[in-house]
C-alpha atoms as a PDB file:
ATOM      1  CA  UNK A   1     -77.857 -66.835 -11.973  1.00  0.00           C
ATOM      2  CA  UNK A   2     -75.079 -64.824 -10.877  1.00  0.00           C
ATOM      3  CA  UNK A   3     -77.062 -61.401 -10.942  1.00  0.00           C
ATOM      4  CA  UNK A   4     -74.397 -59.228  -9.943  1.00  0.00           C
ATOM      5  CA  UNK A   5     -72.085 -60.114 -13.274  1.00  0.00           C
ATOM      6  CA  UNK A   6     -75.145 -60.364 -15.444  1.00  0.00           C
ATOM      7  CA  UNK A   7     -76.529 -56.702 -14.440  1.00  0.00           C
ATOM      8  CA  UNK A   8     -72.701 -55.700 -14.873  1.00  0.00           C
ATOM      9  CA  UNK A   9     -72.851 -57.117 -18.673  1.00  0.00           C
ATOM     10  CA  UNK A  10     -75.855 -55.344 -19.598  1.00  0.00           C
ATOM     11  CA  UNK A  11     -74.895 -52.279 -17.852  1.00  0.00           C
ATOM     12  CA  UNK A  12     -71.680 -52.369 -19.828  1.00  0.00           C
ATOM     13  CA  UNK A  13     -73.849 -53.326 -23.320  1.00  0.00           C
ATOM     14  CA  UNK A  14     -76.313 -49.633 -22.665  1.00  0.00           C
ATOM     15  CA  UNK A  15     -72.387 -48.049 -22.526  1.00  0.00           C
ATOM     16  CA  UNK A  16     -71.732 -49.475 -25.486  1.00  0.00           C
ATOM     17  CA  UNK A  17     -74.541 -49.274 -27.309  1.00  0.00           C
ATOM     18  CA  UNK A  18     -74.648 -45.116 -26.413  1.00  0.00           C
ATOM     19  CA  UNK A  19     -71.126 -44.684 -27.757  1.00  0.00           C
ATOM     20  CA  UNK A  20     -71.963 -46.755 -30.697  1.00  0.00           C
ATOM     21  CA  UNK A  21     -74.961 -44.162 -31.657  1.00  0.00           C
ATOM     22  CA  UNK A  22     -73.508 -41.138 -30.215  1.00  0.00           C
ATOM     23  CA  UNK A  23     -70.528 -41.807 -32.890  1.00  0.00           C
ATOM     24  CA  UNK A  24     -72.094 -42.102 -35.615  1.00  0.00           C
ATOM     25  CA  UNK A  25     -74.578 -39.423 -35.544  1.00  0.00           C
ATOM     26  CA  UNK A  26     -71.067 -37.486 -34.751  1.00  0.00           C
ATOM     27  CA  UNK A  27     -70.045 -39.007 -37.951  1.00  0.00           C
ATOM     28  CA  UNK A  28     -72.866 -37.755 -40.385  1.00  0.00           C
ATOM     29  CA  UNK A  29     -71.727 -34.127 -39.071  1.00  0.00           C
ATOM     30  CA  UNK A  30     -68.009 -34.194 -40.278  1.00  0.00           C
ATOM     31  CA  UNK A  31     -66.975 -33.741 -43.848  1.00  0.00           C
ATOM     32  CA  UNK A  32     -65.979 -36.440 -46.551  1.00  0.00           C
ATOM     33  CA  UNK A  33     -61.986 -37.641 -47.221  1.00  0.00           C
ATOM     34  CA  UNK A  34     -59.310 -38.864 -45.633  1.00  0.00           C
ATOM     35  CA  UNK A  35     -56.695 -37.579 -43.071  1.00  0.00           C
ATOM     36  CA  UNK A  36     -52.845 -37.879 -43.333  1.00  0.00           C
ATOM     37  CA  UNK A  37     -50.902 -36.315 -40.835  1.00  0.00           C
ATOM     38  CA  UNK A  38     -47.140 -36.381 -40.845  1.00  0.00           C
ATOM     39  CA  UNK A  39     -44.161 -34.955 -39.459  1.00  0.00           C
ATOM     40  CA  UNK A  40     -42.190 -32.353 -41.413  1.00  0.00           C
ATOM     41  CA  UNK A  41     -38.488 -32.280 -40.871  1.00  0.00           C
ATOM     42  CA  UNK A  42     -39.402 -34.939 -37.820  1.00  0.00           C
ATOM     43  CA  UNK A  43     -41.013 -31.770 -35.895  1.00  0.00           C
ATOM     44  CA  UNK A  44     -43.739 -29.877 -37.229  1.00  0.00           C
ATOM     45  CA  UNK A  45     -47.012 -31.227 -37.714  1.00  0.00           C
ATOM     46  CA  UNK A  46     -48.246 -31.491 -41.346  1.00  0.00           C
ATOM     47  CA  UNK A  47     -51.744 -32.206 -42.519  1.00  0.00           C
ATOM     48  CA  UNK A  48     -52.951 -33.575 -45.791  1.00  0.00           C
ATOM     49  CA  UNK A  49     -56.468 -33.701 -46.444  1.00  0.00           C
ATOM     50  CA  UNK A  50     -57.416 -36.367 -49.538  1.00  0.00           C
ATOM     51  CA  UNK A  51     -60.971 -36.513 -50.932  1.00  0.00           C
ATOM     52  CA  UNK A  52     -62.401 -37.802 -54.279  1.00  0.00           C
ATOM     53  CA  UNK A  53     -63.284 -35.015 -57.341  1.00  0.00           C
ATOM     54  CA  UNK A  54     -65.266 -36.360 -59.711  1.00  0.00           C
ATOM     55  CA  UNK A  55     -64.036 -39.813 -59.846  1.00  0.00           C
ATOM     56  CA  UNK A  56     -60.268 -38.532 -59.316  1.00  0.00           C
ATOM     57  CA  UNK A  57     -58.426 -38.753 -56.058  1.00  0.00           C
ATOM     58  CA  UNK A  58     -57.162 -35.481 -54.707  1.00  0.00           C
ATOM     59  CA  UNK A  59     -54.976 -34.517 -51.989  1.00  0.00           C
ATOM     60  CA  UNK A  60     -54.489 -30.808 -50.818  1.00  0.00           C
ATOM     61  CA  UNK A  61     -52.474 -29.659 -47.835  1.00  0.00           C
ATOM     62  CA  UNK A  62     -54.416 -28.416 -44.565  1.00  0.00           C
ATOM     63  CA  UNK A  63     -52.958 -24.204 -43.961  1.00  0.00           C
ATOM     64  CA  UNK A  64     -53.137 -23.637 -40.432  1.00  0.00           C
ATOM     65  CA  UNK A  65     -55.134 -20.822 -40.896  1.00  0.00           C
ATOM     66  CA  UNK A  66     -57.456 -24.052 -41.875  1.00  0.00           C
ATOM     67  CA  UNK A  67     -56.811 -26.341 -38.529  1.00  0.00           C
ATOM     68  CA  UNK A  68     -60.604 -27.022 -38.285  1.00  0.00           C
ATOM     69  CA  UNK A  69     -61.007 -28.857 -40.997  1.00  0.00           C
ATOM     70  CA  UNK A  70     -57.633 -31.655 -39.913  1.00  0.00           C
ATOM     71  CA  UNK A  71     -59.539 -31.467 -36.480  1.00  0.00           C
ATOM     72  CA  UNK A  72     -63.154 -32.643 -37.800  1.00  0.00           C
ATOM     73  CA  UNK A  73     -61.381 -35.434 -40.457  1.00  0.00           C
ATOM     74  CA  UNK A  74     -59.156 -36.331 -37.072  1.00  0.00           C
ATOM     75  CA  UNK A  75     -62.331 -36.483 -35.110  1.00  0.00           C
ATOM     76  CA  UNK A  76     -64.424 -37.985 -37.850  1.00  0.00           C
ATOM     77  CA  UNK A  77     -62.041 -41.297 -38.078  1.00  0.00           C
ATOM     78  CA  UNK A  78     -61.685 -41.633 -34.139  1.00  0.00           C
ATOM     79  CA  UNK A  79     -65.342 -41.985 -34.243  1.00  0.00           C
ATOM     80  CA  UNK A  80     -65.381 -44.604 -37.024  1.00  0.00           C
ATOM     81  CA  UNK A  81     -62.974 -46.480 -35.070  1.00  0.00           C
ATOM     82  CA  UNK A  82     -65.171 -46.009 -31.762  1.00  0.00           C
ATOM     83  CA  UNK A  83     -68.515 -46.835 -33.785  1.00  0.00           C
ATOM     84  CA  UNK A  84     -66.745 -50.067 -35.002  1.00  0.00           C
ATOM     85  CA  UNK A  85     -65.324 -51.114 -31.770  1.00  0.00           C
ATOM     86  CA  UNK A  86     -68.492 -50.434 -29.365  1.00  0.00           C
ATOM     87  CA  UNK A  87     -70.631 -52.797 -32.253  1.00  0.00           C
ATOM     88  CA  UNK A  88     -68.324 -55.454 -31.788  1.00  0.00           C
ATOM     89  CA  UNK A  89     -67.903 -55.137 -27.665  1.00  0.00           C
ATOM     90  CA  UNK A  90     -71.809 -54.830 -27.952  1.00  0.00           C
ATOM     91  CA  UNK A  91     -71.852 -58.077 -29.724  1.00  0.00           C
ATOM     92  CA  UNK A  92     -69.365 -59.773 -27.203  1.00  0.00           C
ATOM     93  CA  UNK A  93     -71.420 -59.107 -24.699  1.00  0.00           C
ATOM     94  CA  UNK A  94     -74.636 -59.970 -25.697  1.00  0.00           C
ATOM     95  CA  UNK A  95     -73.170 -63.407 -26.190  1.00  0.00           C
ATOM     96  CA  UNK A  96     -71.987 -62.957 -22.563  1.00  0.00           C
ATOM     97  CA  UNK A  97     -74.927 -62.151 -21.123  1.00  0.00           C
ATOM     98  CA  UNK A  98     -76.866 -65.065 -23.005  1.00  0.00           C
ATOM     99  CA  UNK A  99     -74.257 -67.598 -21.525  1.00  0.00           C
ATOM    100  CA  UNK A 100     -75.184 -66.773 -17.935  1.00  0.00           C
ATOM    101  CA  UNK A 101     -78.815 -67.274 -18.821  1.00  0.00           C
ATOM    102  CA  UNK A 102     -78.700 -70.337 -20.603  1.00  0.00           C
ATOM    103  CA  UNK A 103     -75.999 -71.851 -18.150  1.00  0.00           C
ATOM    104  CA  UNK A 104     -77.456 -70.369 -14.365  1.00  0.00           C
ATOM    105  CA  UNK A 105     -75.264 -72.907 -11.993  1.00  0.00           C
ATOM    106  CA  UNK A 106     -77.413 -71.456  -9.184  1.00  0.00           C
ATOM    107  CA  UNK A 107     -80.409 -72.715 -10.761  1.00  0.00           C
ATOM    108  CA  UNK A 108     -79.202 -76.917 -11.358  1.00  0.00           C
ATOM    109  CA  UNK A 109     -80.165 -77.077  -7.546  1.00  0.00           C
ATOM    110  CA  UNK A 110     -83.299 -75.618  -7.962  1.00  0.00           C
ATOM    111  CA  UNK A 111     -84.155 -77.919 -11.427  1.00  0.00           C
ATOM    112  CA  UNK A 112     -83.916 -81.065  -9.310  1.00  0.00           C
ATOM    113  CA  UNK A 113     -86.961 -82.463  -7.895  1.00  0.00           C
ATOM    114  CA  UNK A 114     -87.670 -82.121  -4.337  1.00  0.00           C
ATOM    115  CA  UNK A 115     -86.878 -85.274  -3.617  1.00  0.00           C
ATOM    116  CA  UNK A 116     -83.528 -85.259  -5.031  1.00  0.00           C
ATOM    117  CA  UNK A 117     -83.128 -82.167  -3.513  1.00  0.00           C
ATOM    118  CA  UNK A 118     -83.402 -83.308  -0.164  1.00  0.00           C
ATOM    119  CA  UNK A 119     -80.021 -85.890  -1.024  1.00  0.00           C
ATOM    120  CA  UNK A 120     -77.788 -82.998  -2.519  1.00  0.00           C
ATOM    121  CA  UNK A 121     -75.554 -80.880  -1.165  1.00  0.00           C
ATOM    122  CA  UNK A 122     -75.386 -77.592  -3.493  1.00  0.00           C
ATOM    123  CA  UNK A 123     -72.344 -76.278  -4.118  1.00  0.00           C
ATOM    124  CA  UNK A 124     -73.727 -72.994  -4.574  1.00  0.00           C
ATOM    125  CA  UNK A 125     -75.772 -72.350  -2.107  1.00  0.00           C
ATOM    126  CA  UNK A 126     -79.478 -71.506  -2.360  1.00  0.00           C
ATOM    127  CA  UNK A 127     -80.523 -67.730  -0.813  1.00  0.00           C
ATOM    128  CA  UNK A 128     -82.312 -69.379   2.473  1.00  0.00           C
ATOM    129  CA  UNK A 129     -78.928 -71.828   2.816  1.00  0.00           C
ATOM    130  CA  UNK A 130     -76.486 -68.579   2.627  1.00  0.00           C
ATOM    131  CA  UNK A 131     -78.687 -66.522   4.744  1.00  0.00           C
ATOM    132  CA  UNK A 132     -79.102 -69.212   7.731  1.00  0.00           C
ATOM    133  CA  UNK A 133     -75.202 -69.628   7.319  1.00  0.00           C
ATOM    134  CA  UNK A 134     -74.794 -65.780   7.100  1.00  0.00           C
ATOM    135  CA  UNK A 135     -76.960 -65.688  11.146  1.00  0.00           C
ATOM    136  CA  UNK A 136     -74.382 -68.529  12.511  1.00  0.00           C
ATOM    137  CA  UNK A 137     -71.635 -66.751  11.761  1.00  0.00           C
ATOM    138  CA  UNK A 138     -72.461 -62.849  12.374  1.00  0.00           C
ATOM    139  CA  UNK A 139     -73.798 -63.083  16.169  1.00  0.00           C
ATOM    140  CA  UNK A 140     -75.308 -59.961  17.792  1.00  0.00           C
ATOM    141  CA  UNK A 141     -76.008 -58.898  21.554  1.00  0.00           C
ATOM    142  CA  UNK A 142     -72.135 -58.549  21.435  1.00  0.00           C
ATOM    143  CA  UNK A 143     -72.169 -54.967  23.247  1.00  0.00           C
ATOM    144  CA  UNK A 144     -72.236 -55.748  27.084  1.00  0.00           C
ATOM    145  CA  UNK A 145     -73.136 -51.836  28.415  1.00  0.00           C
ATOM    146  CA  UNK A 146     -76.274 -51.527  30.315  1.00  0.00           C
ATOM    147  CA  UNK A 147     -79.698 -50.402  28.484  1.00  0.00           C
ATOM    148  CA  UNK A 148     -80.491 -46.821  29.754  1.00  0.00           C
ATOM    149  CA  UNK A 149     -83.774 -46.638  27.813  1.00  0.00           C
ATOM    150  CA  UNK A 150     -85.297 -49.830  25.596  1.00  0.00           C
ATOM    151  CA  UNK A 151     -87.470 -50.038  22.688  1.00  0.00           C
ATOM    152  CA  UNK A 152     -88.625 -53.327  20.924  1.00  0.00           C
ATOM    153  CA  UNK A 153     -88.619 -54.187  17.208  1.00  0.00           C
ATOM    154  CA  UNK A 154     -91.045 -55.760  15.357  1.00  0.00           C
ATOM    155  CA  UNK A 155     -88.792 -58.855  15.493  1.00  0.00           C
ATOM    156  CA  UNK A 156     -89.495 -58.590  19.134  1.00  0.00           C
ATOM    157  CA  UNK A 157     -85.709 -57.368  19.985  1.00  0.00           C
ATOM    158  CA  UNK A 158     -84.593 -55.244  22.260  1.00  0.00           C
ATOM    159  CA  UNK A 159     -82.850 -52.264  21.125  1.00  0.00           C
ATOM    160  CA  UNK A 160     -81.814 -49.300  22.806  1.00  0.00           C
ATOM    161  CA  UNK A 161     -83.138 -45.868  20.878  1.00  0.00           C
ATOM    162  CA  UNK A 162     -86.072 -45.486  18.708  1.00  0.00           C
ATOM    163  CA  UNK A 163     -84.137 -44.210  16.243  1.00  0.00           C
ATOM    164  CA  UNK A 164     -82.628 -48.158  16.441  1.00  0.00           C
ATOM    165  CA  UNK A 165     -86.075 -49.697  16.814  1.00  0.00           C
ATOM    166  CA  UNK A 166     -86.889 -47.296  13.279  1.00  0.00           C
ATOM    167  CA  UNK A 167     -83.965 -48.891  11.916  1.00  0.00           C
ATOM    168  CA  UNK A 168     -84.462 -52.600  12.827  1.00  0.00           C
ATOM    169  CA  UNK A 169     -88.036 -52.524  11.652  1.00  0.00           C
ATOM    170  CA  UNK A 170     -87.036 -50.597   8.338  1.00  0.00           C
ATOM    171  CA  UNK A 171     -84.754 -53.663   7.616  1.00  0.00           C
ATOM    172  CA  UNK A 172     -87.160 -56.330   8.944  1.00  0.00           C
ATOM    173  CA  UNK A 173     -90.245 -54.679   6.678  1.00  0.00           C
ATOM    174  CA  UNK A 174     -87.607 -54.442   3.325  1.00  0.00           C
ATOM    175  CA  UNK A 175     -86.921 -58.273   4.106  1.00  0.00           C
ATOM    176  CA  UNK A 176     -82.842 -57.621   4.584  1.00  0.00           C
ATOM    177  CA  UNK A 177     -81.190 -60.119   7.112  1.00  0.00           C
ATOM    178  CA  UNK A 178     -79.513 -58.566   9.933  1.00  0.00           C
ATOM    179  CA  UNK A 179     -78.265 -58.289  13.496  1.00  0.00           C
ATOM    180  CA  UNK A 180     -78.094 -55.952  16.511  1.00  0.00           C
ATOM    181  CA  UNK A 181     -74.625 -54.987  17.850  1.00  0.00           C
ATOM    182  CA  UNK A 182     -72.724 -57.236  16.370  1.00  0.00           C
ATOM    183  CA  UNK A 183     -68.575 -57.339  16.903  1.00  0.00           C
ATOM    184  CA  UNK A 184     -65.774 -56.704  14.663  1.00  0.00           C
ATOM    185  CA  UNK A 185     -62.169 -56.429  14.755  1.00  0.00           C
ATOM    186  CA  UNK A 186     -60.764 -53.349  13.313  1.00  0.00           C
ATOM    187  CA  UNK A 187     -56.833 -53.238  12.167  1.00  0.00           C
ATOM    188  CA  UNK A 188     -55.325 -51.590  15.586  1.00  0.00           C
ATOM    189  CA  UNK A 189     -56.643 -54.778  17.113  1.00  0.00           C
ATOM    190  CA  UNK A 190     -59.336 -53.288  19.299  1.00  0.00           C
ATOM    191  CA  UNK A 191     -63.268 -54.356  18.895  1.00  0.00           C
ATOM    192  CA  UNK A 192     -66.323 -52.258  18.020  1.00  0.00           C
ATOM    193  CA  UNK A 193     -69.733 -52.992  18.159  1.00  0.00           C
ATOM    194  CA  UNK A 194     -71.319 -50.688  15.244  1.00  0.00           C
ATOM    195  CA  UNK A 195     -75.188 -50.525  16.016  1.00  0.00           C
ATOM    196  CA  UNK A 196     -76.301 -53.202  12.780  1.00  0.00           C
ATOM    197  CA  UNK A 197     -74.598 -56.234  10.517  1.00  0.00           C
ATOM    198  CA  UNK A 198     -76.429 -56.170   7.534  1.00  0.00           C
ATOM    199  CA  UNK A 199     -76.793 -59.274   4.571  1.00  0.00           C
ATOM    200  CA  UNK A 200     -76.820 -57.781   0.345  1.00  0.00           C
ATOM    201  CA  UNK A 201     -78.468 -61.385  -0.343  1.00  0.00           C
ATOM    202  CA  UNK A 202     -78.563 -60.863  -4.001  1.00  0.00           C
ATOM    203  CA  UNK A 203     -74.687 -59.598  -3.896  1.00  0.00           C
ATOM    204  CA  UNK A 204     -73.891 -62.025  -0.540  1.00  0.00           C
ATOM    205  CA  UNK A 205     -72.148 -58.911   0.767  1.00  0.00           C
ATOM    206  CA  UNK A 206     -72.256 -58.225   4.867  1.00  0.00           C
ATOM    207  CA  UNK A 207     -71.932 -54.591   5.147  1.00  0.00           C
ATOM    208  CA  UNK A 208     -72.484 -52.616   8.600  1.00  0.00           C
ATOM    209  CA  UNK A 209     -74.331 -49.984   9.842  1.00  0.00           C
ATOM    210  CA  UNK A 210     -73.777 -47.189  12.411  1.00  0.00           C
ATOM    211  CA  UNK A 211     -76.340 -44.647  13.709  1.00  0.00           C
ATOM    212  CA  UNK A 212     -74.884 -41.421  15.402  1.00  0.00           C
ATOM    213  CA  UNK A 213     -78.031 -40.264  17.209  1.00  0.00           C
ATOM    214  CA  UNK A 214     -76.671 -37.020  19.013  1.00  0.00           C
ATOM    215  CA  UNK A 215     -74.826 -35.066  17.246  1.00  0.00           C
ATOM    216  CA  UNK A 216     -75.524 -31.935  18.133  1.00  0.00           C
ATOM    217  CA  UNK A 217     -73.812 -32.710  21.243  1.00  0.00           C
ATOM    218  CA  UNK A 218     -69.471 -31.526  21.154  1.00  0.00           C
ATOM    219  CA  UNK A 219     -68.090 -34.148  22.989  1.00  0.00           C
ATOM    220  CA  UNK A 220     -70.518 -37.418  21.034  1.00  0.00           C
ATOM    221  CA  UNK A 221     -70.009 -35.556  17.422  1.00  0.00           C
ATOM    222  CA  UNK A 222     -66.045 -35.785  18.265  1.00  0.00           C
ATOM    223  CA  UNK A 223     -65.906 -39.256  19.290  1.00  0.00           C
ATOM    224  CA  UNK A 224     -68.244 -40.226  16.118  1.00  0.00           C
ATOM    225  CA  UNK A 225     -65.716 -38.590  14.039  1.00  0.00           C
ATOM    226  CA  UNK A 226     -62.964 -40.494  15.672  1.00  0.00           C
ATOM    227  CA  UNK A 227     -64.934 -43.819  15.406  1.00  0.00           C
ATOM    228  CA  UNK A 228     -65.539 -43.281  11.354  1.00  0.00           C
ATOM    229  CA  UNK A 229     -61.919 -42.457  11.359  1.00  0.00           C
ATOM    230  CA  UNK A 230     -60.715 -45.521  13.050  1.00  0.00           C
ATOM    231  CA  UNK A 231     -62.981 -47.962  10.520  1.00  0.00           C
ATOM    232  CA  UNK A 232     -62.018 -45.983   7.529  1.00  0.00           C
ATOM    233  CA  UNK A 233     -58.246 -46.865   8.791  1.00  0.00           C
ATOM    234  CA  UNK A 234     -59.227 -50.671   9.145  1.00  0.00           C
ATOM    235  CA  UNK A 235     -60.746 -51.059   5.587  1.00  0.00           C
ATOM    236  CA  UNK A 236     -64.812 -50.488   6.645  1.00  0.00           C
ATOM    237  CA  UNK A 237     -65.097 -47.427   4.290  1.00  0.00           C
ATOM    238  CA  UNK A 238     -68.574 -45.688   3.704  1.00  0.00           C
ATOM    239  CA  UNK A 239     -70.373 -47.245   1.165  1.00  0.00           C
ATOM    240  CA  UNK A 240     -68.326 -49.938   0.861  1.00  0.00           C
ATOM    241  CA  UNK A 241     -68.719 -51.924   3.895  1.00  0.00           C
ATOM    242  CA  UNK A 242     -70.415 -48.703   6.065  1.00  0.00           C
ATOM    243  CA  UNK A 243     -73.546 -47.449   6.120  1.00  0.00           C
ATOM    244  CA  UNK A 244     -73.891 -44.103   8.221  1.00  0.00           C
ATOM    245  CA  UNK A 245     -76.664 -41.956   9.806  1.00  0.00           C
ATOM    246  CA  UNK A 246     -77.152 -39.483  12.054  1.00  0.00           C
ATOM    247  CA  UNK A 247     -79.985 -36.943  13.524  1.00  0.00           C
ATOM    248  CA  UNK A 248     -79.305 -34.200  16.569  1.00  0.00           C
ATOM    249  CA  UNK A 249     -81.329 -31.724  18.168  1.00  0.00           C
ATOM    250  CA  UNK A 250     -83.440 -30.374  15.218  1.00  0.00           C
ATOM    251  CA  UNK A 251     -82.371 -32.875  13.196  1.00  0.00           C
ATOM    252  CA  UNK A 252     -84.848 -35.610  13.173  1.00  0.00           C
ATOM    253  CA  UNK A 253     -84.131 -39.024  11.785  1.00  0.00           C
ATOM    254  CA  UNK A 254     -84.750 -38.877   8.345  1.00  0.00           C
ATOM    255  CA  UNK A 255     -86.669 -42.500   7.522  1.00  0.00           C
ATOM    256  CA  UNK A 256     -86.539 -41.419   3.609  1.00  0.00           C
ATOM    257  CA  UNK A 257     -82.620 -41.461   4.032  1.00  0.00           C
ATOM    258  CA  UNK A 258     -82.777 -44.435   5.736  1.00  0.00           C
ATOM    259  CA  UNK A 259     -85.024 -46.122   2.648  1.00  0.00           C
ATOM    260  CA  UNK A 260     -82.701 -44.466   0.032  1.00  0.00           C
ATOM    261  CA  UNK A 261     -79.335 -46.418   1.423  1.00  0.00           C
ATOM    262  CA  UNK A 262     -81.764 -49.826   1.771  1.00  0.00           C
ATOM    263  CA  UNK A 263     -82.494 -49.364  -2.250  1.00  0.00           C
ATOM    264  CA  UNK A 264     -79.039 -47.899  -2.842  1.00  0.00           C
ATOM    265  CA  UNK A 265     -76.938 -50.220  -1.221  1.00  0.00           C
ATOM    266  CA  UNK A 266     -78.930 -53.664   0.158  1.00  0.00           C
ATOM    267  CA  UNK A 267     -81.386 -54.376  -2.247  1.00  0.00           C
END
């Protein structure tokens, strides 16, 4: 089941489905008639409000000592309108939403025997198909500078902080695919090798993820600056493809941050 559309839908339904109240509880508020609203000499606003006494239609002009009242029958049909339209997007996409359940590509694969299985190529892939394609193309070990200090992750890598070794396990524990210094190309041409590749599985997105680990130092908080700089330039914006964190002297790594951008952005 495509997830990502299906969450969209329903988030878009809630939306809806406040509006749709929110109107018409607005509604209830305002008074009775109708609004007509017309230019006088093709420049100045006139207002005309019509309502029914006993049994008899009657239409009076709005003073504008008396704008409130044109304002709440104004109001009053804008939320009629809204009311009306958010029932029928509601509708829409609860029909929507039903589709992708009843017809879930992803899951044909998955409905075929074992047997059959093992003679089909899906074309959607299956999560443990997209993530073992996902490690043969997104390599790591791709930064060549000598280890001053090493530390080894759970996963029995080599990395070269703790803060990294915090990081790696974090991601190992939370069951998100990833690599260690992997290599991309930003726009100027040149190469970086942030500290982590990272896999969304359930939105198939590769996002990275840099740890500054000294920045209470001048000359490393300038040239972290510059680097964030240089991927914003090349498309690899925060929160969007980056992930970002940092600690300094007196600043300890903060593992709840760390947990809050898993949940918030790879989960």
């Amino acid at each position: 089941m495509n997830l990502n559309l299906y969450e969209l839908l329903n988030q878009e339904k809630k939306t809806a489905e406040r509006l749709m109240h929110r109107a018409e509880k607005e509604m209830k508020r305002m008074p009775g008639g109708t609004l007509e609203a017309r230019l006088t000499k093709g420049k100045y606003p006139q207002y005309v409000h019509t309502s029914s006494v006993n049994g008899k239609r009657v239409s009076k002009y709005i003073s504008k000592k008396n704008l409130k009242l044109a304002r709440q029958l104004a109001q009053r049909d804008y939320d009629r309108d809204l009311m009306r339209a958010a029932a029928q997007l509601t509708e829409a996409l609860e029909t929507a939403s039903n589709a992708i359940r009843e017809y879930d590509l992803e899951a044909i694969y998955q409905k075929e025997k074992s047997i059959r299985r093992n003679l089909i190529t899906p074309l959607i892939p299956t999560d443990e198909m997209f993530i073992e394609q996902w490690y043969e193309e997104h390599h790591g070990a791709q930064n060549s500078l000598p280890m001053t200090n090493s530390y080894t992750t759970i996963r029995g890598e080599t990395v070269r902080s703790k803060s990294e070794k915090m990081i790696a396990d974090a991601y190992h524990m939370a069951g998100i695919p990833y690599v260690y210094e992997p290599s991309v190309c930003l726009a100027n041409g040149h190469g970086r090798r942030p500290d982590f590749a990272v896999l969304n599985v359930r939105l198939r997105k590769t996002m990275y993820h840099e740890h500054f680990g000294m920045m209470d130092d001048d000359e490393y908080r300038q040239h972290a600056i510059l680097k964030m700089r240089e991927y914003n330039r090349s498309g690899y914006r925060a929160g969007e493809v980056m992930l970002y964190t940092f600690e300094g002297e007196g600043i300890p790594f903060d593992q709840d941050e760390l947990d809050e951008l898993i949940r918030a952005f790879l989960m």
